[in-house]
PDB file of N, CA and C in Angstrom:
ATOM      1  N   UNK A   1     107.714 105.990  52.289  1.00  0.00           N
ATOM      2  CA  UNK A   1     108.800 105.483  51.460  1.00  0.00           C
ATOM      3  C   UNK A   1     110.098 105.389  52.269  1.00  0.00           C
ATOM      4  N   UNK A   2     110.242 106.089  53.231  1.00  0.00           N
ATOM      5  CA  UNK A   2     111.457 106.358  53.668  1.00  0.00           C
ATOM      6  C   UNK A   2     111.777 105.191  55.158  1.00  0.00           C
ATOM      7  N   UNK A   3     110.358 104.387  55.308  1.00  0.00           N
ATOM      8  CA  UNK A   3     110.338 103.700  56.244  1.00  0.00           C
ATOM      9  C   UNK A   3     110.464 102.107  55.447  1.00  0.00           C
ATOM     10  N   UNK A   4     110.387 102.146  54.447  1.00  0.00           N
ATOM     11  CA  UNK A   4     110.462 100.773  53.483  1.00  0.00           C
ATOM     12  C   UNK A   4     112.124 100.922  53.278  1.00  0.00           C
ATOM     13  N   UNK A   5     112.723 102.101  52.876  1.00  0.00           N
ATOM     14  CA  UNK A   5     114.094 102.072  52.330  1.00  0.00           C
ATOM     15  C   UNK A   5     114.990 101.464  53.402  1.00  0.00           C
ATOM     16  N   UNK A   6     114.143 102.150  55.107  1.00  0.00           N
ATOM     17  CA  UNK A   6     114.983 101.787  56.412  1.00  0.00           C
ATOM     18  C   UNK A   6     115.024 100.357  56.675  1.00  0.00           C
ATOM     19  N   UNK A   7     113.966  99.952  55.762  1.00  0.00           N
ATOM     20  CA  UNK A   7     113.765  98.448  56.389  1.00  0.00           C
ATOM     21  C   UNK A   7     114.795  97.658  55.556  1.00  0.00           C
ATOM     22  N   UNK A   8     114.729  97.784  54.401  1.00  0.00           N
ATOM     23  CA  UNK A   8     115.592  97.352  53.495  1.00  0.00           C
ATOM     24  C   UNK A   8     117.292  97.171  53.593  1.00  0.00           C
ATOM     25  N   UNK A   9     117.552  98.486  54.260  1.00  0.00           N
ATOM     26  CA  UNK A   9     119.005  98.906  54.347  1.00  0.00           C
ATOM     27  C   UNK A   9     118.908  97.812  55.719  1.00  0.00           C
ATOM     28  N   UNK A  10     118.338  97.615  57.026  1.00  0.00           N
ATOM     29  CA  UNK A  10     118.259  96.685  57.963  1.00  0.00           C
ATOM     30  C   UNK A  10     118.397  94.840  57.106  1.00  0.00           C
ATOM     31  N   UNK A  11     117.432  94.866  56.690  1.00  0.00           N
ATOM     32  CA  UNK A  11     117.655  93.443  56.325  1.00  0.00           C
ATOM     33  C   UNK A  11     119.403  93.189  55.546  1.00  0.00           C
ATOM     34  N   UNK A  12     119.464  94.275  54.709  1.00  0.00           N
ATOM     35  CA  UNK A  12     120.677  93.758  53.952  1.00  0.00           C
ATOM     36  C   UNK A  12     122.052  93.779  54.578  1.00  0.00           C
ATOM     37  N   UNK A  13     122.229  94.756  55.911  1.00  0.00           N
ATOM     38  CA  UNK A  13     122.853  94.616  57.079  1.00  0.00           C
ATOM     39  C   UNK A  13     122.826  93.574  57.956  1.00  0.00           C
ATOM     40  N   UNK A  14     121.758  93.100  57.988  1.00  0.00           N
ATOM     41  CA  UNK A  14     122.010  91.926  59.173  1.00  0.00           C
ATOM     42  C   UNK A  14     122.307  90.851  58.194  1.00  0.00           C
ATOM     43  N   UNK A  15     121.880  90.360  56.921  1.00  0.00           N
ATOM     44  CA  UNK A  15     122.469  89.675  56.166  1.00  0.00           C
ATOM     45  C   UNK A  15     123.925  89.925  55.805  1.00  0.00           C
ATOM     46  N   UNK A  16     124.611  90.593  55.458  1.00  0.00           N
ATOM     47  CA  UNK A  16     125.904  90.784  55.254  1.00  0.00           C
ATOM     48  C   UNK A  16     126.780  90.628  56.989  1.00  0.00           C
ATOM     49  N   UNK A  17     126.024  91.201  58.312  1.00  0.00           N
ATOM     50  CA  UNK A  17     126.893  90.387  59.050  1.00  0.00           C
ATOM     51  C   UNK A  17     126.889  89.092  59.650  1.00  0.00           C
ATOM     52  N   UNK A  18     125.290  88.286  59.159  1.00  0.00           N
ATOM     53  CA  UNK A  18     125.630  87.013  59.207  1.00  0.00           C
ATOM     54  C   UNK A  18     126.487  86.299  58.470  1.00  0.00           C
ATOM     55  N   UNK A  19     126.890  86.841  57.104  1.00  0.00           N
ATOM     56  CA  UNK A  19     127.266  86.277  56.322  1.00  0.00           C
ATOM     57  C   UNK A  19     128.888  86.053  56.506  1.00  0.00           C
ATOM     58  N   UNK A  20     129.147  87.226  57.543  1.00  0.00           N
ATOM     59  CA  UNK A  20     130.717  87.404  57.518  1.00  0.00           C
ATOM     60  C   UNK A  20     130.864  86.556  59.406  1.00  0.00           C
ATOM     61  N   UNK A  21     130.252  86.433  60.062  1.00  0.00           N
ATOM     62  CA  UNK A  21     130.094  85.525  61.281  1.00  0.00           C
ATOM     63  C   UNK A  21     130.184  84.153  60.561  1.00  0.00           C
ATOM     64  N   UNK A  22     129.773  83.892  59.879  1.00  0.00           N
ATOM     65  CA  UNK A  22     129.379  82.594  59.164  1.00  0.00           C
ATOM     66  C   UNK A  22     131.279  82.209  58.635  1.00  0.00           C
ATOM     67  N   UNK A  23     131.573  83.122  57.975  1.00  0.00           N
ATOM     68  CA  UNK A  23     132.656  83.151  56.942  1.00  0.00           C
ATOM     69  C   UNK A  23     133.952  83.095  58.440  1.00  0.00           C
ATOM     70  N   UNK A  24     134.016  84.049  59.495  1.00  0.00           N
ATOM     71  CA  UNK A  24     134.889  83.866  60.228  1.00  0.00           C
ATOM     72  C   UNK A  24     134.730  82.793  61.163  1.00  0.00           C
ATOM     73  N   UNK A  25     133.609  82.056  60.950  1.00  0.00           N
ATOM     74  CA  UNK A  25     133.991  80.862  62.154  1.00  0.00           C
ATOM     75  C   UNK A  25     133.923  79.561  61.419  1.00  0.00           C
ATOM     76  N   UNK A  26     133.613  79.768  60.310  1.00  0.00           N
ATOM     77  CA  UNK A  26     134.653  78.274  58.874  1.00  0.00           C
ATOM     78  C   UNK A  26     135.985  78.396  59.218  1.00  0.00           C
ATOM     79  N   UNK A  27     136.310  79.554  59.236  1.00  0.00           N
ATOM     80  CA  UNK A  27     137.970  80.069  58.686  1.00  0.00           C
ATOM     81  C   UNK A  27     138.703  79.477  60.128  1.00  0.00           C
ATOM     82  N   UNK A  28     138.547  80.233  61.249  1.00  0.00           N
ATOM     83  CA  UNK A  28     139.105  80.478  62.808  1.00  0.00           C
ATOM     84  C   UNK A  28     138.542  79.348  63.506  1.00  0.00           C
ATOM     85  N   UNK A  29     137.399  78.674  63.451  1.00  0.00           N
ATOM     86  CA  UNK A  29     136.935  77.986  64.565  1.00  0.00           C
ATOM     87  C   UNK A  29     136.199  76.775  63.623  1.00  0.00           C
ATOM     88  N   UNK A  30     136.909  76.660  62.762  1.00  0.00           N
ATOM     89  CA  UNK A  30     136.202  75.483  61.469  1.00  0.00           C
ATOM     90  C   UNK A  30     136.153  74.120  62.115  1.00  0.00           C
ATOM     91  N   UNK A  31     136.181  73.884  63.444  1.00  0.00           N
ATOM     92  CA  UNK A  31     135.882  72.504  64.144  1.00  0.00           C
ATOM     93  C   UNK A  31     134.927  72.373  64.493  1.00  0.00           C
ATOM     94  N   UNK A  32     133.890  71.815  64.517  1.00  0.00           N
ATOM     95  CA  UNK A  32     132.714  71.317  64.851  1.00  0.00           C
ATOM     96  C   UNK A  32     132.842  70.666  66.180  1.00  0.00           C
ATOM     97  N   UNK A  33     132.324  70.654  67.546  1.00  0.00           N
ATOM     98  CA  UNK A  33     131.924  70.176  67.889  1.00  0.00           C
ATOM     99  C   UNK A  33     131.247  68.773  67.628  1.00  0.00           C
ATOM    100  N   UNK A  34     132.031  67.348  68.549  1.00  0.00           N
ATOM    101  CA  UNK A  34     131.308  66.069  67.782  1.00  0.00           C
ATOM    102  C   UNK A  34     130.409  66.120  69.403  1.00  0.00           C
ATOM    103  N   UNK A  35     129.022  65.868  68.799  1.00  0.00           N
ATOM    104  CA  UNK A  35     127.996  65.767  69.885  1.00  0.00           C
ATOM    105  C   UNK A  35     127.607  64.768  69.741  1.00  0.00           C
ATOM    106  N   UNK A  36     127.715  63.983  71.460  1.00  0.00           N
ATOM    107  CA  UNK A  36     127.989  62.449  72.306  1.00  0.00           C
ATOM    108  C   UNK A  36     126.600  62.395  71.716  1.00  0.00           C
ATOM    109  N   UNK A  37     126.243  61.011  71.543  1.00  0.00           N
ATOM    110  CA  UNK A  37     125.600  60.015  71.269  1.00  0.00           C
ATOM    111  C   UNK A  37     123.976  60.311  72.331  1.00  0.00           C
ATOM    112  N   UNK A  38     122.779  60.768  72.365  1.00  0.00           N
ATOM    113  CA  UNK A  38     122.491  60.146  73.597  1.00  0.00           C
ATOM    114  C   UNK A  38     121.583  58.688  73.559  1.00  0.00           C
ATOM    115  N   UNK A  39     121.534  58.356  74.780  1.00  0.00           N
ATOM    116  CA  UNK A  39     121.474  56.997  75.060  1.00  0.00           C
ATOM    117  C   UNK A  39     120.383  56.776  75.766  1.00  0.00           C
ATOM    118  N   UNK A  40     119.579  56.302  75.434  1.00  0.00           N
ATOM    119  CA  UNK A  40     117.972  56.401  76.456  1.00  0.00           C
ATOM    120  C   UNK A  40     117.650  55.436  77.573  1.00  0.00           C
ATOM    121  N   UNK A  41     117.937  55.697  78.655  1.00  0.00           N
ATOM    122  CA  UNK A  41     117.903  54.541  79.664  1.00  0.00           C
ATOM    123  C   UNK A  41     116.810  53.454  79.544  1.00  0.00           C
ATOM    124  N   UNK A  42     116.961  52.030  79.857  1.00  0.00           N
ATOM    125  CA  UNK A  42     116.109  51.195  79.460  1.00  0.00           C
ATOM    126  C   UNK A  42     115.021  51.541  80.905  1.00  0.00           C
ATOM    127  N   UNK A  43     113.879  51.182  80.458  1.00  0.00           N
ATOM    128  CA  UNK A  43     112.544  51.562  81.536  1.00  0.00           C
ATOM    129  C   UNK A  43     112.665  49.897  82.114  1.00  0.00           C
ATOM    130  N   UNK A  44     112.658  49.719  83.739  1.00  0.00           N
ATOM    131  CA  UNK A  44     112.751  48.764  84.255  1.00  0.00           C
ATOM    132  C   UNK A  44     111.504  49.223  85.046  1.00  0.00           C
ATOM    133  N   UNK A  45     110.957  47.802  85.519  1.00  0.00           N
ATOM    134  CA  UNK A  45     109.107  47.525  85.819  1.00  0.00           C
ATOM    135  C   UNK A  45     109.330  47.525  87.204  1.00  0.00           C
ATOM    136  N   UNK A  46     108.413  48.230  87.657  1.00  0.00           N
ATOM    137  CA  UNK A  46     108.589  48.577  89.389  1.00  0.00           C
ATOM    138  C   UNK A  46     106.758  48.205  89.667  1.00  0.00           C
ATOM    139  N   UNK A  47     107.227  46.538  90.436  1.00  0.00           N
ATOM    140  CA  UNK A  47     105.396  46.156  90.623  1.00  0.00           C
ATOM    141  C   UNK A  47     105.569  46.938  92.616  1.00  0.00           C
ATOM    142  N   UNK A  48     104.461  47.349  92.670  1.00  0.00           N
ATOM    143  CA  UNK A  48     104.095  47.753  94.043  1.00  0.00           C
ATOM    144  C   UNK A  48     103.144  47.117  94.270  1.00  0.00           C
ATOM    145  N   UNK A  49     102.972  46.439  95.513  1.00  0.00           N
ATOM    146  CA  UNK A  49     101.957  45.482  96.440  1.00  0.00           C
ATOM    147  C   UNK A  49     101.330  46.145  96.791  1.00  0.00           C
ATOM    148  N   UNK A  50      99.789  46.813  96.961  1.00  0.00           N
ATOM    149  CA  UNK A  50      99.462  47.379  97.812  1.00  0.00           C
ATOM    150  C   UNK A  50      98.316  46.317  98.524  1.00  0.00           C
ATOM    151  N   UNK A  51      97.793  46.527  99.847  1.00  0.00           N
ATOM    152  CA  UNK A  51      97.408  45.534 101.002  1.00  0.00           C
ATOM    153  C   UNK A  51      95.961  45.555 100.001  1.00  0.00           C
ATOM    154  N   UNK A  52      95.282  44.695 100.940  1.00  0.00           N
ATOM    155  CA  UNK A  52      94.107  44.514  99.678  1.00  0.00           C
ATOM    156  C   UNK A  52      92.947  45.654 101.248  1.00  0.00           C
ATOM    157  N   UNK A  53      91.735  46.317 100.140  1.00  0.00           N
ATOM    158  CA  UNK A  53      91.249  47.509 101.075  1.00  0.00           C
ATOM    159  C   UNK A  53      90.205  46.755 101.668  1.00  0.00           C
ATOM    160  N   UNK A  54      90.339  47.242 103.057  1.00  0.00           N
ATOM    161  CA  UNK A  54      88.364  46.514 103.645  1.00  0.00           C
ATOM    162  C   UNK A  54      87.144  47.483 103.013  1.00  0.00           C
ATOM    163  N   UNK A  55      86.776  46.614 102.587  1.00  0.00           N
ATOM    164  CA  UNK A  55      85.241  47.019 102.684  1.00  0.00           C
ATOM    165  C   UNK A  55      84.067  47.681 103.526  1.00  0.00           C
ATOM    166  N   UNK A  56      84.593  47.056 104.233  1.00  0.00           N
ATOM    167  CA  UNK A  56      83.518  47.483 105.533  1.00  0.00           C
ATOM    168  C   UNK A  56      83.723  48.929 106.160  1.00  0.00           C
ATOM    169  N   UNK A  57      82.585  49.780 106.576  1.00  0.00           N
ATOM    170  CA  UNK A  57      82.878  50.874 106.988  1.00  0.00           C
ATOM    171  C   UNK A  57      82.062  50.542 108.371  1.00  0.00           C
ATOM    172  N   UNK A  58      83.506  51.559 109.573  1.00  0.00           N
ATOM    173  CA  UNK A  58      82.889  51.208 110.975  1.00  0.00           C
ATOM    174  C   UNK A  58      82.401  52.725 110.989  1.00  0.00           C
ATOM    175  N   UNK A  59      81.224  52.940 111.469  1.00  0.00           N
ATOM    176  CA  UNK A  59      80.628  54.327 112.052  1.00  0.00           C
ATOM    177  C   UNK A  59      80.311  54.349 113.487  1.00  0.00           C
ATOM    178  N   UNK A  60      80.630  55.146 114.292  1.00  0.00           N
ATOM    179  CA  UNK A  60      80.462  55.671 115.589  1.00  0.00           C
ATOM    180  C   UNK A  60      79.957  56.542 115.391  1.00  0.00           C
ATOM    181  N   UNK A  61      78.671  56.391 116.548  1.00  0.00           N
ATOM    182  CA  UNK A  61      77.811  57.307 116.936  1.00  0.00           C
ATOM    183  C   UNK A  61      78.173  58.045 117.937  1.00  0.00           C
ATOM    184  N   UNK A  62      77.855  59.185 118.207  1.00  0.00           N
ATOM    185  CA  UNK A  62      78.174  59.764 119.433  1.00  0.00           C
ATOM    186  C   UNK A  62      76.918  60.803 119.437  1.00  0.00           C
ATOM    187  N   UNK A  63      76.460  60.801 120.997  1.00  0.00           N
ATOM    188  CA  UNK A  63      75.313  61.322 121.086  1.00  0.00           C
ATOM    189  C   UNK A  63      75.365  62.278 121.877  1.00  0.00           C
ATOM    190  N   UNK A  64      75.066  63.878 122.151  1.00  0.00           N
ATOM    191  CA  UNK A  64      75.501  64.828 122.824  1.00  0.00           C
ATOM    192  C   UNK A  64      74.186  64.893 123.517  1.00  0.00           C
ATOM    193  N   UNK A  65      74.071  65.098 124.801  1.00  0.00           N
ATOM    194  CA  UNK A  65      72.845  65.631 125.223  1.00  0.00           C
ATOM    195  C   UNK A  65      72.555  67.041 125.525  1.00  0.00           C
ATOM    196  N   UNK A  66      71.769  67.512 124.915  1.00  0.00           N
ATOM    197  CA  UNK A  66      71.339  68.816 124.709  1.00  0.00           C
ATOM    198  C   UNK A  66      71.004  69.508 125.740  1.00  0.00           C
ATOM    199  N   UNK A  67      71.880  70.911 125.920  1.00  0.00           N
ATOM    200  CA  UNK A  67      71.781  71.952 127.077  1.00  0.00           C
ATOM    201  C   UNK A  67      70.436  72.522 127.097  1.00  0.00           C
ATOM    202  N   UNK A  68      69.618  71.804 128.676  1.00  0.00           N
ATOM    203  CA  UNK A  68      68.766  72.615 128.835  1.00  0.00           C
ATOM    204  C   UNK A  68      69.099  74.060 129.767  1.00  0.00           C
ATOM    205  N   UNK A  69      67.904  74.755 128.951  1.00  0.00           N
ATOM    206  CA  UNK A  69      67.925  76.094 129.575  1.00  0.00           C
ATOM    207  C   UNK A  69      66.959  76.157 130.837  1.00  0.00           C
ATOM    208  N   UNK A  70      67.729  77.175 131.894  1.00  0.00           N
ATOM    209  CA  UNK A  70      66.775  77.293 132.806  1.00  0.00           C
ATOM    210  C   UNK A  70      65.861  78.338 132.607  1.00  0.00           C
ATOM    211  N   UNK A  71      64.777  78.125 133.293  1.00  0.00           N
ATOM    212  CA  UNK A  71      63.749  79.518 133.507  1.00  0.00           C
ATOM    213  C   UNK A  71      64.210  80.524 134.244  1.00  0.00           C
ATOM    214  N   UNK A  72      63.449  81.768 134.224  1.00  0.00           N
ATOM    215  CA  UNK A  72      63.884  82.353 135.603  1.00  0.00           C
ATOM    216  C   UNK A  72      63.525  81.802 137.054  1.00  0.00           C
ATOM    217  N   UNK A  73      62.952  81.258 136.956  1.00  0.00           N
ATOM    218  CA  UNK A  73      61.962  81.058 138.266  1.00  0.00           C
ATOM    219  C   UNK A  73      63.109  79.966 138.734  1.00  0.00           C
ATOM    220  N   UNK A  74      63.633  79.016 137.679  1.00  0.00           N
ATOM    221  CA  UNK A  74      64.634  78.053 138.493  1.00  0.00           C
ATOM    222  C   UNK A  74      66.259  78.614 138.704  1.00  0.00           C
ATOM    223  N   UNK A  75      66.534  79.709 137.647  1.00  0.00           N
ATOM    224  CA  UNK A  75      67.628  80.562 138.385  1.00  0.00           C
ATOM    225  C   UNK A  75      67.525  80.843 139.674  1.00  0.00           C
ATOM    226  N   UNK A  76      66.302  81.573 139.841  1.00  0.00           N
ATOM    227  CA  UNK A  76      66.151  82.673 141.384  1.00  0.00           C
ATOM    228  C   UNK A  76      66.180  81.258 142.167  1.00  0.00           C
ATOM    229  N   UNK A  77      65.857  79.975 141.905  1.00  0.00           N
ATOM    230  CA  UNK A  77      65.391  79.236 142.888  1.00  0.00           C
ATOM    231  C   UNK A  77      66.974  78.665 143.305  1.00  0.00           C
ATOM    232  N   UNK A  78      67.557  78.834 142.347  1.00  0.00           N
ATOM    233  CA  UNK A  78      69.099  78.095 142.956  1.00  0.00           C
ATOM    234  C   UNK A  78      69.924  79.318 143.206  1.00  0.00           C
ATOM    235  N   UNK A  79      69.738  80.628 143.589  1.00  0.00           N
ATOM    236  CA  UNK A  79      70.240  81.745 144.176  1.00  0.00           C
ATOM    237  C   UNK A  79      69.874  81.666 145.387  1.00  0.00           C
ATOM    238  N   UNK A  80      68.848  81.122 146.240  1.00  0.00           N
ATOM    239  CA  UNK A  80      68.076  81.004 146.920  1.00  0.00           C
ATOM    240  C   UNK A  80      68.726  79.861 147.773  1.00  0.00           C
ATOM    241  N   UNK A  81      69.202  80.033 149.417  1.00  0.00           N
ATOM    242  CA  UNK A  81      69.679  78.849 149.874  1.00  0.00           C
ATOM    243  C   UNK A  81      69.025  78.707 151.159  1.00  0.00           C
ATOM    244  N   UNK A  82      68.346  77.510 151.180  1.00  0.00           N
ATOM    245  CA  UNK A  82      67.369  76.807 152.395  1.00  0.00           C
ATOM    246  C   UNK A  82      68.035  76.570 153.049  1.00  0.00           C
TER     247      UNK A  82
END
């Protein structure tokens, strides 16, 4: 009960000082702001050319020739000087 009464006494507080914010800025600051017009820029058409695309696809081959391995027998043979 005592958490309903708190809530109550809150609402009727923040209502009574909106009410008096409300009341002092009729009274003191009773000018309104006149807010400018806005104005929506007109959308102007922007054509872009782009080149026309080839079709054709060029592929290059490239061919690696594959590391042969030596044996032992042709290691020792090129350690080896005649």
């Amino acid at each position: 009960m005592k958490e309903v009464k708190n809530a109550i006494i809150g609402v009727i507080t923040l209502a009574i000082t909106t009410a008096g914010g409300l009341l002092i800025n009729k009274f003191v600051g009773g000018e309104e702001e006149e807010k400018p017009e806005m104005v929506t820029p007109t959308q102007s058409n922007v054509i872009i050319n782009l080149p026309e695309q080839k079709k054709d696809t060029v592929v290059k081959k490239v061919y690696v020739k594959p590391v042969v391995k030596k044996t032992e027998t042709e290691k020792r043979k090129e350690e080896l000087d005649w």
